[in-house]
N, C-alpha and C. Protein backbone atom coordinates (compact mmCIF):
# COMPACT_ATOMS: atom_id res chain seq x y z
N UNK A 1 65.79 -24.99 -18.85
CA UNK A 1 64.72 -25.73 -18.21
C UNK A 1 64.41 -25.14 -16.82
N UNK A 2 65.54 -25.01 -15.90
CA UNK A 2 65.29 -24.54 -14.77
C UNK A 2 64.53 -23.31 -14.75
N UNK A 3 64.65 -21.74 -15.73
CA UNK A 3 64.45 -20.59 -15.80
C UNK A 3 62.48 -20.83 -16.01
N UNK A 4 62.17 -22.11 -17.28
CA UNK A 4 60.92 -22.45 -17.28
C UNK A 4 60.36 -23.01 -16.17
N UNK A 5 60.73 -23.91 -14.87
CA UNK A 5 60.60 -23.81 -13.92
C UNK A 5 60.07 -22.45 -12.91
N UNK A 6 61.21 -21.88 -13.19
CA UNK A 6 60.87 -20.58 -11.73
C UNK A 6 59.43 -19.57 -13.09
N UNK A 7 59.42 -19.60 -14.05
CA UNK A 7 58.88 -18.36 -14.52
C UNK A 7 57.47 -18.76 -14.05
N UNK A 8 57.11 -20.22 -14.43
CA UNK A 8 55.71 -21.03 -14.22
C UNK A 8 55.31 -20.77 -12.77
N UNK A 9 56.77 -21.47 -11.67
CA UNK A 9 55.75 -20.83 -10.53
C UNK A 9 55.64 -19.40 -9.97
N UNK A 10 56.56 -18.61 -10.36
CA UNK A 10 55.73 -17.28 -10.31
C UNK A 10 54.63 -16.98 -11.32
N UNK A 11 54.09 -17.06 -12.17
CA UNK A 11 52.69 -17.66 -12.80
C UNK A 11 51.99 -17.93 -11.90
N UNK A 12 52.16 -19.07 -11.28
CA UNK A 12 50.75 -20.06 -10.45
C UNK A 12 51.16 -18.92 -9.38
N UNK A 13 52.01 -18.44 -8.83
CA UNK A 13 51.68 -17.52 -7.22
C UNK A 13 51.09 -16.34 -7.67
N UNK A 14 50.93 -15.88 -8.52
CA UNK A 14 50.32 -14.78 -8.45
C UNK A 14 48.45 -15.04 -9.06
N UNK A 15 48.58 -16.12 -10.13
CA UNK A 15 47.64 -16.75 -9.94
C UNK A 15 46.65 -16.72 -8.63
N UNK A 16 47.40 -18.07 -7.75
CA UNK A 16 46.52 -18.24 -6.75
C UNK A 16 46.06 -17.30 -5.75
N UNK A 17 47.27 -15.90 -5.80
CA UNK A 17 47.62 -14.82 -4.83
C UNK A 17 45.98 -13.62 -5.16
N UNK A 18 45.83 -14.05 -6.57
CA UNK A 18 44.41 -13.32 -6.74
C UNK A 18 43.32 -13.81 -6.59
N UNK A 19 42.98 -14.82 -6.12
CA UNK A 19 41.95 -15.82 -6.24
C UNK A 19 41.45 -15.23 -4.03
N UNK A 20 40.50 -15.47 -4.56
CA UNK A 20 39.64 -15.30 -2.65
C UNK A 20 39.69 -16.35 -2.28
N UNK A 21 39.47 -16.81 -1.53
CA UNK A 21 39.02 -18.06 -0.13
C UNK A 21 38.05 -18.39 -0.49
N UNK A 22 37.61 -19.48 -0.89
CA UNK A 22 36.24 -20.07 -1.32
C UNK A 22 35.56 -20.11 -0.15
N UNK A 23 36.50 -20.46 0.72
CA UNK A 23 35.43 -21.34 2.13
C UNK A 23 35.20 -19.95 3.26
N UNK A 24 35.68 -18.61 2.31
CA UNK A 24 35.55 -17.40 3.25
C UNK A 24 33.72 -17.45 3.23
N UNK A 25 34.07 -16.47 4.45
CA UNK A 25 32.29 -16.17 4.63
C UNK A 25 31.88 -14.71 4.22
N UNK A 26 31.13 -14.74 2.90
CA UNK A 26 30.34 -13.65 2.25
C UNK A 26 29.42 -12.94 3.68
N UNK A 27 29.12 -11.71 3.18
CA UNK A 27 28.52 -10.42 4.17
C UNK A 27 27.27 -10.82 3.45
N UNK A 28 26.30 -11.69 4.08
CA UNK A 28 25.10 -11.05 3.33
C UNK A 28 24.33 -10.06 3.50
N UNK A 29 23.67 -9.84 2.05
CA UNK A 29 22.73 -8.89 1.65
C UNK A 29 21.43 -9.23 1.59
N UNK A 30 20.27 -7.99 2.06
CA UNK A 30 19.16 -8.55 2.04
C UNK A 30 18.86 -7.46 0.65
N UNK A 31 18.46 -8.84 -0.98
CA UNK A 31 18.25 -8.17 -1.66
C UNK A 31 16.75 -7.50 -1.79
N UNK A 32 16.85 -6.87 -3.10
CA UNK A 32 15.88 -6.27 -3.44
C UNK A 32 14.48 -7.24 -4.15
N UNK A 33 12.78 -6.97 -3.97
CA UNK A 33 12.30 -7.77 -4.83
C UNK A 33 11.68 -7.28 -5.10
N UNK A 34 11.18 -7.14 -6.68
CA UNK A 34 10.13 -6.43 -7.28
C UNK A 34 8.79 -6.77 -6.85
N UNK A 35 8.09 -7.65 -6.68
CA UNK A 35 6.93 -8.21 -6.69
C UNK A 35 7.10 -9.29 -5.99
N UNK A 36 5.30 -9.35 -5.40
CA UNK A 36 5.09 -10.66 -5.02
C UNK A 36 3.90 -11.37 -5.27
N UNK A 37 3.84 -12.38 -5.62
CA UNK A 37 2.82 -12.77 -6.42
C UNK A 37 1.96 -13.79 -5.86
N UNK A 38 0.78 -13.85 -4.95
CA UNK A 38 0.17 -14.72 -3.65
C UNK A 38 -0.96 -14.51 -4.43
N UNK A 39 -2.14 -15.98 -4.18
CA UNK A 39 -3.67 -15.72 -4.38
C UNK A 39 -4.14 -14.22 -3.55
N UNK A 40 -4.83 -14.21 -3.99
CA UNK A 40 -6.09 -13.22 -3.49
C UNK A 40 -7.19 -14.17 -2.68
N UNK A 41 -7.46 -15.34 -2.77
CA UNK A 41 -8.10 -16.05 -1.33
C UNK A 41 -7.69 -17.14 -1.94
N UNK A 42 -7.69 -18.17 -1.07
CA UNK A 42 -7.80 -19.62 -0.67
C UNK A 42 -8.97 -20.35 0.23
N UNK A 43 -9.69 -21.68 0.36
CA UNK A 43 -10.16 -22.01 0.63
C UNK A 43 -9.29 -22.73 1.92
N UNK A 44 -9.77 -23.23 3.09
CA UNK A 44 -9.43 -23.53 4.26
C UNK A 44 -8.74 -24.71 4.20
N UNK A 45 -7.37 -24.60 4.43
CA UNK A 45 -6.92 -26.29 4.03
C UNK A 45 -5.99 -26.36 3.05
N UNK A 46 -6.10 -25.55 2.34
CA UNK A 46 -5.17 -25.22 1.02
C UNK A 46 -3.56 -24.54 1.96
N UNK A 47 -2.87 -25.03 0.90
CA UNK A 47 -1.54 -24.15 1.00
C UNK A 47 -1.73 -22.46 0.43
N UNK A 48 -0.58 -22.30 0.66
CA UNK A 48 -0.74 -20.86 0.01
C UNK A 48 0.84 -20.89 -0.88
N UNK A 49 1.15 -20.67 -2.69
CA UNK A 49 2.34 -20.85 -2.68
C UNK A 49 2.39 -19.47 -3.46
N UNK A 50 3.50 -19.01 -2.62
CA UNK A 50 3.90 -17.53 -2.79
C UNK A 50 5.29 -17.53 -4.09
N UNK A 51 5.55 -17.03 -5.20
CA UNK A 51 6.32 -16.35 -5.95
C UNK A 51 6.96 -14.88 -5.70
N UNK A 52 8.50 -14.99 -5.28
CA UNK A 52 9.09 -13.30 -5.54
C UNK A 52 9.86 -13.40 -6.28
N UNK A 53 9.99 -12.34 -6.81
CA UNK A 53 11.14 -11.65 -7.76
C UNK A 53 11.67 -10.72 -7.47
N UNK A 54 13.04 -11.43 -7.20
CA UNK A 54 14.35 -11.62 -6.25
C UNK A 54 14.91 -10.67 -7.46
N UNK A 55 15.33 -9.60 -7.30
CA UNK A 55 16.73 -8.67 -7.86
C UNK A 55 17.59 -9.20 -7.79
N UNK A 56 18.51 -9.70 -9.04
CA UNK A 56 19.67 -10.17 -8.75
C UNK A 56 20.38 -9.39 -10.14
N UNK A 57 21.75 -9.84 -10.28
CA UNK A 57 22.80 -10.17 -11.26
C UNK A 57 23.27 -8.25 -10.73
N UNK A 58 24.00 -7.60 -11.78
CA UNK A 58 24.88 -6.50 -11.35
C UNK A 58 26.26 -7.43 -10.56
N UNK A 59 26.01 -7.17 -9.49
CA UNK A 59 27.15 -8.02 -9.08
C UNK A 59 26.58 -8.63 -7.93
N UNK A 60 25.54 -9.02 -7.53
CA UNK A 60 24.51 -9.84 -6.55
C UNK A 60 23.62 -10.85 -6.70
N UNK A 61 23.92 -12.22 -6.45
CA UNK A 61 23.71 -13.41 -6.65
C UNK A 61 22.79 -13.46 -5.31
N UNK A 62 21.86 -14.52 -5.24
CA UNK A 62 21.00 -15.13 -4.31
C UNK A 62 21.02 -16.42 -3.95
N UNK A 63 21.14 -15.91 -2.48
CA UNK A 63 21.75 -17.18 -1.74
C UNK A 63 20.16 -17.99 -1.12
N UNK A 64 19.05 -17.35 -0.20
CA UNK A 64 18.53 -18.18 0.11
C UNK A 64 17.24 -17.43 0.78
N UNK A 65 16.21 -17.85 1.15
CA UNK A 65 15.17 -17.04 1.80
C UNK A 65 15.14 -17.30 2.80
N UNK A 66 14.88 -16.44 3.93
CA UNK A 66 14.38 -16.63 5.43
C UNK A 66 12.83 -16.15 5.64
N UNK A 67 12.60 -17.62 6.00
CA UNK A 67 10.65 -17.01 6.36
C UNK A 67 10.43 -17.23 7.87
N UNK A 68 9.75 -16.56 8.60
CA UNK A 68 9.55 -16.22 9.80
C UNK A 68 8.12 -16.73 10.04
N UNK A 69 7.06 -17.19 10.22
CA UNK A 69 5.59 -17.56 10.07
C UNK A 69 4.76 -17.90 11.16
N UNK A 70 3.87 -17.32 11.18
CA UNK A 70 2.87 -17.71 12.48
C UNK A 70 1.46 -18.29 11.80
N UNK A 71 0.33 -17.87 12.71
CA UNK A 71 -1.35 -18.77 12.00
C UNK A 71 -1.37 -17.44 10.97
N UNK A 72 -1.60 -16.20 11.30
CA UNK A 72 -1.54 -15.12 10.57
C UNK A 72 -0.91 -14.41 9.75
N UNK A 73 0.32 -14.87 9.56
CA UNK A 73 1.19 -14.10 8.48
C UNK A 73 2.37 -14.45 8.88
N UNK A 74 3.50 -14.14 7.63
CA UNK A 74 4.44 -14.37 7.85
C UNK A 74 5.75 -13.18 6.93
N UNK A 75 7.30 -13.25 7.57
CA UNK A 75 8.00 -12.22 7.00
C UNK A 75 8.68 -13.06 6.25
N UNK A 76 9.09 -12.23 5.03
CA UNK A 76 10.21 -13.01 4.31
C UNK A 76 11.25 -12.17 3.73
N UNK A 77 12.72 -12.61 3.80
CA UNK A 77 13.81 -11.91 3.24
C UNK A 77 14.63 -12.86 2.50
N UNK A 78 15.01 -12.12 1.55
CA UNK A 78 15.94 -12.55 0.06
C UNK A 78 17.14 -12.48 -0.07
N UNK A 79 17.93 -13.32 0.62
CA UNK A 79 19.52 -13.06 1.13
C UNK A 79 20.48 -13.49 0.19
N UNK A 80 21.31 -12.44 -0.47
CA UNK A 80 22.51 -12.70 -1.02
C UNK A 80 23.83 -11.94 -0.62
N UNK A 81 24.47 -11.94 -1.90
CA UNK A 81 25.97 -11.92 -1.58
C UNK A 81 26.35 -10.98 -2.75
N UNK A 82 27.71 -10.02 -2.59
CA UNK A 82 28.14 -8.97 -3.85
C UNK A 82 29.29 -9.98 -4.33
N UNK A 83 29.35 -10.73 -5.31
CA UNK A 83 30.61 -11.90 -5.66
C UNK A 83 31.88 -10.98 -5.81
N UNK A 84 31.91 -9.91 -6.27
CA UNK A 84 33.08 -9.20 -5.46
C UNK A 84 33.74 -9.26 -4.46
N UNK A 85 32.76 -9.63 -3.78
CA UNK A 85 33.35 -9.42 -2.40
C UNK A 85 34.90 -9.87 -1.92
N UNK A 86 35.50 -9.22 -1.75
CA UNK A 86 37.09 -10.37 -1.56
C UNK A 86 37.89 -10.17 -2.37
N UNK A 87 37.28 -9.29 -3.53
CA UNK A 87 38.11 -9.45 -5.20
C UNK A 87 38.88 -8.19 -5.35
N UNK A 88 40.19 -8.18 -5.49
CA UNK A 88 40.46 -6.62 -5.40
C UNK A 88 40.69 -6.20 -6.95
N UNK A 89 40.51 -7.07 -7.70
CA UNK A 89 40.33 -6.29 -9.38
C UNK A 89 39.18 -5.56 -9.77
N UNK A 90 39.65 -4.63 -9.78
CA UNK A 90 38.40 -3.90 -10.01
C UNK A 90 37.89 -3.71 -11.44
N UNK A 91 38.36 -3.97 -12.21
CA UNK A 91 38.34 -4.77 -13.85
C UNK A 91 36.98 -5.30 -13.85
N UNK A 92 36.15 -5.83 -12.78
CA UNK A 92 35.20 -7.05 -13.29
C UNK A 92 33.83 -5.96 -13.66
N UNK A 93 33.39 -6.71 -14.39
CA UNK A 93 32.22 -5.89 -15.07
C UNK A 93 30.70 -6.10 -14.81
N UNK A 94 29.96 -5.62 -14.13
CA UNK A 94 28.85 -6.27 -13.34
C UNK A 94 27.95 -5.97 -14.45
N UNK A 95 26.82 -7.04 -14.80
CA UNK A 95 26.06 -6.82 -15.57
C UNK A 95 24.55 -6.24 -15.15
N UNK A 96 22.98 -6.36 -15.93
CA UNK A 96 22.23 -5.55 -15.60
C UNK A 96 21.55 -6.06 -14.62
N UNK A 97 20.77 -5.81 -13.49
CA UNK A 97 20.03 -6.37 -12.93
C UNK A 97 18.55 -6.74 -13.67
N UNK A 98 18.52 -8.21 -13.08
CA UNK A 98 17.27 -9.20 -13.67
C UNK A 98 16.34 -9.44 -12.17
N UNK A 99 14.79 -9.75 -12.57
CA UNK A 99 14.22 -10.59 -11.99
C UNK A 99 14.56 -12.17 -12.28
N UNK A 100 15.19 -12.90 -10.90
CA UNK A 100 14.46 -14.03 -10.37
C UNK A 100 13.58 -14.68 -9.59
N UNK A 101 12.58 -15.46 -10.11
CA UNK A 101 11.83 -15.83 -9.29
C UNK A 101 11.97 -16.95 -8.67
N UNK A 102 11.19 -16.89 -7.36
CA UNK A 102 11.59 -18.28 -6.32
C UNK A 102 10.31 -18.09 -5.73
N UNK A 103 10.25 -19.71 -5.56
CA UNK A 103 8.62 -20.07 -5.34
C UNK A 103 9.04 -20.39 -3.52
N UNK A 104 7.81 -20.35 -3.20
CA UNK A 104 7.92 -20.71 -1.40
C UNK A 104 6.01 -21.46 -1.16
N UNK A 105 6.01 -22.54 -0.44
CA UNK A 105 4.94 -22.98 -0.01
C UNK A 105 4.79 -22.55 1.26
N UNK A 106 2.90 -21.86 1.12
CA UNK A 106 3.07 -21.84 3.29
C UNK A 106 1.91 -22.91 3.46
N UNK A 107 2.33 -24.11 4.45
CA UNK A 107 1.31 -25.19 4.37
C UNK A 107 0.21 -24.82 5.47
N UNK A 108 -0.91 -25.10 5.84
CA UNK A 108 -2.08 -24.56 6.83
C UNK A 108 -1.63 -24.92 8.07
N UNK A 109 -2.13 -24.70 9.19
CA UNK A 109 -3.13 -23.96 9.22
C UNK A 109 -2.86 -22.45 9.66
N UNK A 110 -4.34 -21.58 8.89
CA UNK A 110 -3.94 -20.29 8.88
C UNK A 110 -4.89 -19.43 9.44
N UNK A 111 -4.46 -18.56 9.48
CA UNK A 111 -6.08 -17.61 10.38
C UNK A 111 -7.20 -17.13 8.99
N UNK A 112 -7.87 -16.36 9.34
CA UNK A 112 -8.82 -15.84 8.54
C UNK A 112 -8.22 -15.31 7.42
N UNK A 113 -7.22 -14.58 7.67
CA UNK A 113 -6.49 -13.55 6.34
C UNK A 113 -5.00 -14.21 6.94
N UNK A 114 -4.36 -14.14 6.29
CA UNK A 114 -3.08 -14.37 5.85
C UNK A 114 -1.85 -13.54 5.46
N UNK A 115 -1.06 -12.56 6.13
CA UNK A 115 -0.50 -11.68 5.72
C UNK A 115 0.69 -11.69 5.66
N UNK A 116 1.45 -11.80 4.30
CA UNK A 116 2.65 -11.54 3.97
C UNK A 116 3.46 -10.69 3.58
N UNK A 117 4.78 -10.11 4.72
CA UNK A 117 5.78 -8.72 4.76
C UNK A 117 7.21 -9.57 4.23
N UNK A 118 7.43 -8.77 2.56
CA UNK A 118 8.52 -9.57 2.25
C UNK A 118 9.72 -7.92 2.60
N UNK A 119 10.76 -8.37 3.04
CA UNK A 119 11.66 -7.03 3.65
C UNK A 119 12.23 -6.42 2.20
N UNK A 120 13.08 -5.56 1.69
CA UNK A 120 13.19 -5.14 0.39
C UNK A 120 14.31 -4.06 0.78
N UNK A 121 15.14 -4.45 1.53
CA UNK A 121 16.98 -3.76 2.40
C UNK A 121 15.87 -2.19 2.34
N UNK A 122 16.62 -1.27 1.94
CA UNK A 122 16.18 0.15 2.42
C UNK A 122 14.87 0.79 1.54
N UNK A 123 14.02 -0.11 0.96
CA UNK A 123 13.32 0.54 0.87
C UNK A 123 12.02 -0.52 1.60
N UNK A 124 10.67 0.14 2.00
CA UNK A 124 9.66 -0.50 2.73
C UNK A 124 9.53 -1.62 1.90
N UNK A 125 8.68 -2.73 3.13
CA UNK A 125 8.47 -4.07 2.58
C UNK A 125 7.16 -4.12 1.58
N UNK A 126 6.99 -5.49 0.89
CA UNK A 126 5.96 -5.40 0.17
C UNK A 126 5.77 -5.75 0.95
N UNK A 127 3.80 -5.97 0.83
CA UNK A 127 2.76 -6.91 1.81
C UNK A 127 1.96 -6.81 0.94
N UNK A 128 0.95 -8.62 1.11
CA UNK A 128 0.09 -8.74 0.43
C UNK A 128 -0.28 -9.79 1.32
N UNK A 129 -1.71 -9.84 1.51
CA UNK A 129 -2.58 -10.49 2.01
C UNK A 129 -3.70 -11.63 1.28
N UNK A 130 -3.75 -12.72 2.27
CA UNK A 130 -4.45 -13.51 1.39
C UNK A 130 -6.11 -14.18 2.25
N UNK A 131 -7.22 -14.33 1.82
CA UNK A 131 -7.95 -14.06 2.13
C UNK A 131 -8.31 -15.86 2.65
N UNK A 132 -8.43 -16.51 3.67
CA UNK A 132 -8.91 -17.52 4.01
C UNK A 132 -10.16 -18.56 4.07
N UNK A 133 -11.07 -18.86 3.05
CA UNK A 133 -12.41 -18.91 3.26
C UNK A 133 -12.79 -20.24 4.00
């Protein structure tokens, strides 16, 4: 009985000994996004609701957007995390990268044109503009 004792908790220590810190703090990443998908005009008064498609999966999950916004335009970035991160098995198997999309409202008021710079890490940002009537 005792020997089933010690074998179990060396079990659970090496267990827990591989496991990361939940409450650690991930490095974020500013991911990648294929597209962005905004009217081509709006009438004065209207929102404007913007769609990107957020690069994810491989081994990069999405955590959250940061929008920056003035009367004239605004920046936006697509912040995640490598879930690796922390993991020293290198065993894990990252799968293919997918589009997700995530919707964002910009409420008025806006200038004449409307211009949106979404960031895209090392390669240039998209921009697309939206026309105010």
């Amino acid at each position: 009985m005792q020997l089933w004792k010690s074998v179990s908790l060396v079990a659970l220590l090496a267990v827990v000994a591989d496991c990361r810190d939940s409450n650690a703090t991930l490095t974020p990443i500013v991911l990648g996004v294929s597209s962005v998908a905004a009217p081509s005009s709006i009438s004065s008064g209207e929102p404007i609701d913007v769609t990107l498609n957020v690069q994810v999966g491989g081994c990069l999950a999405f955590d959250r957007l940061e929008v920056r916004r003035s009367d004239s335009g605004a920046t936006m970035v697509a912040w995640g995390h490598d879930i690796t991160e922390g993991i020293e098995d290198r065993g894990i198997a990252c799968t293919r990268m997918v589009d997700e999309a995530h919707a964002y409202s910009f409420d008025p008021p806006f200038a004449n044109t409307f211009t949106i710079s979404v960031a895209r890490g090392r390669l240039g940002p998209l921009i697309t503009t939206v026309a105010v009537h």
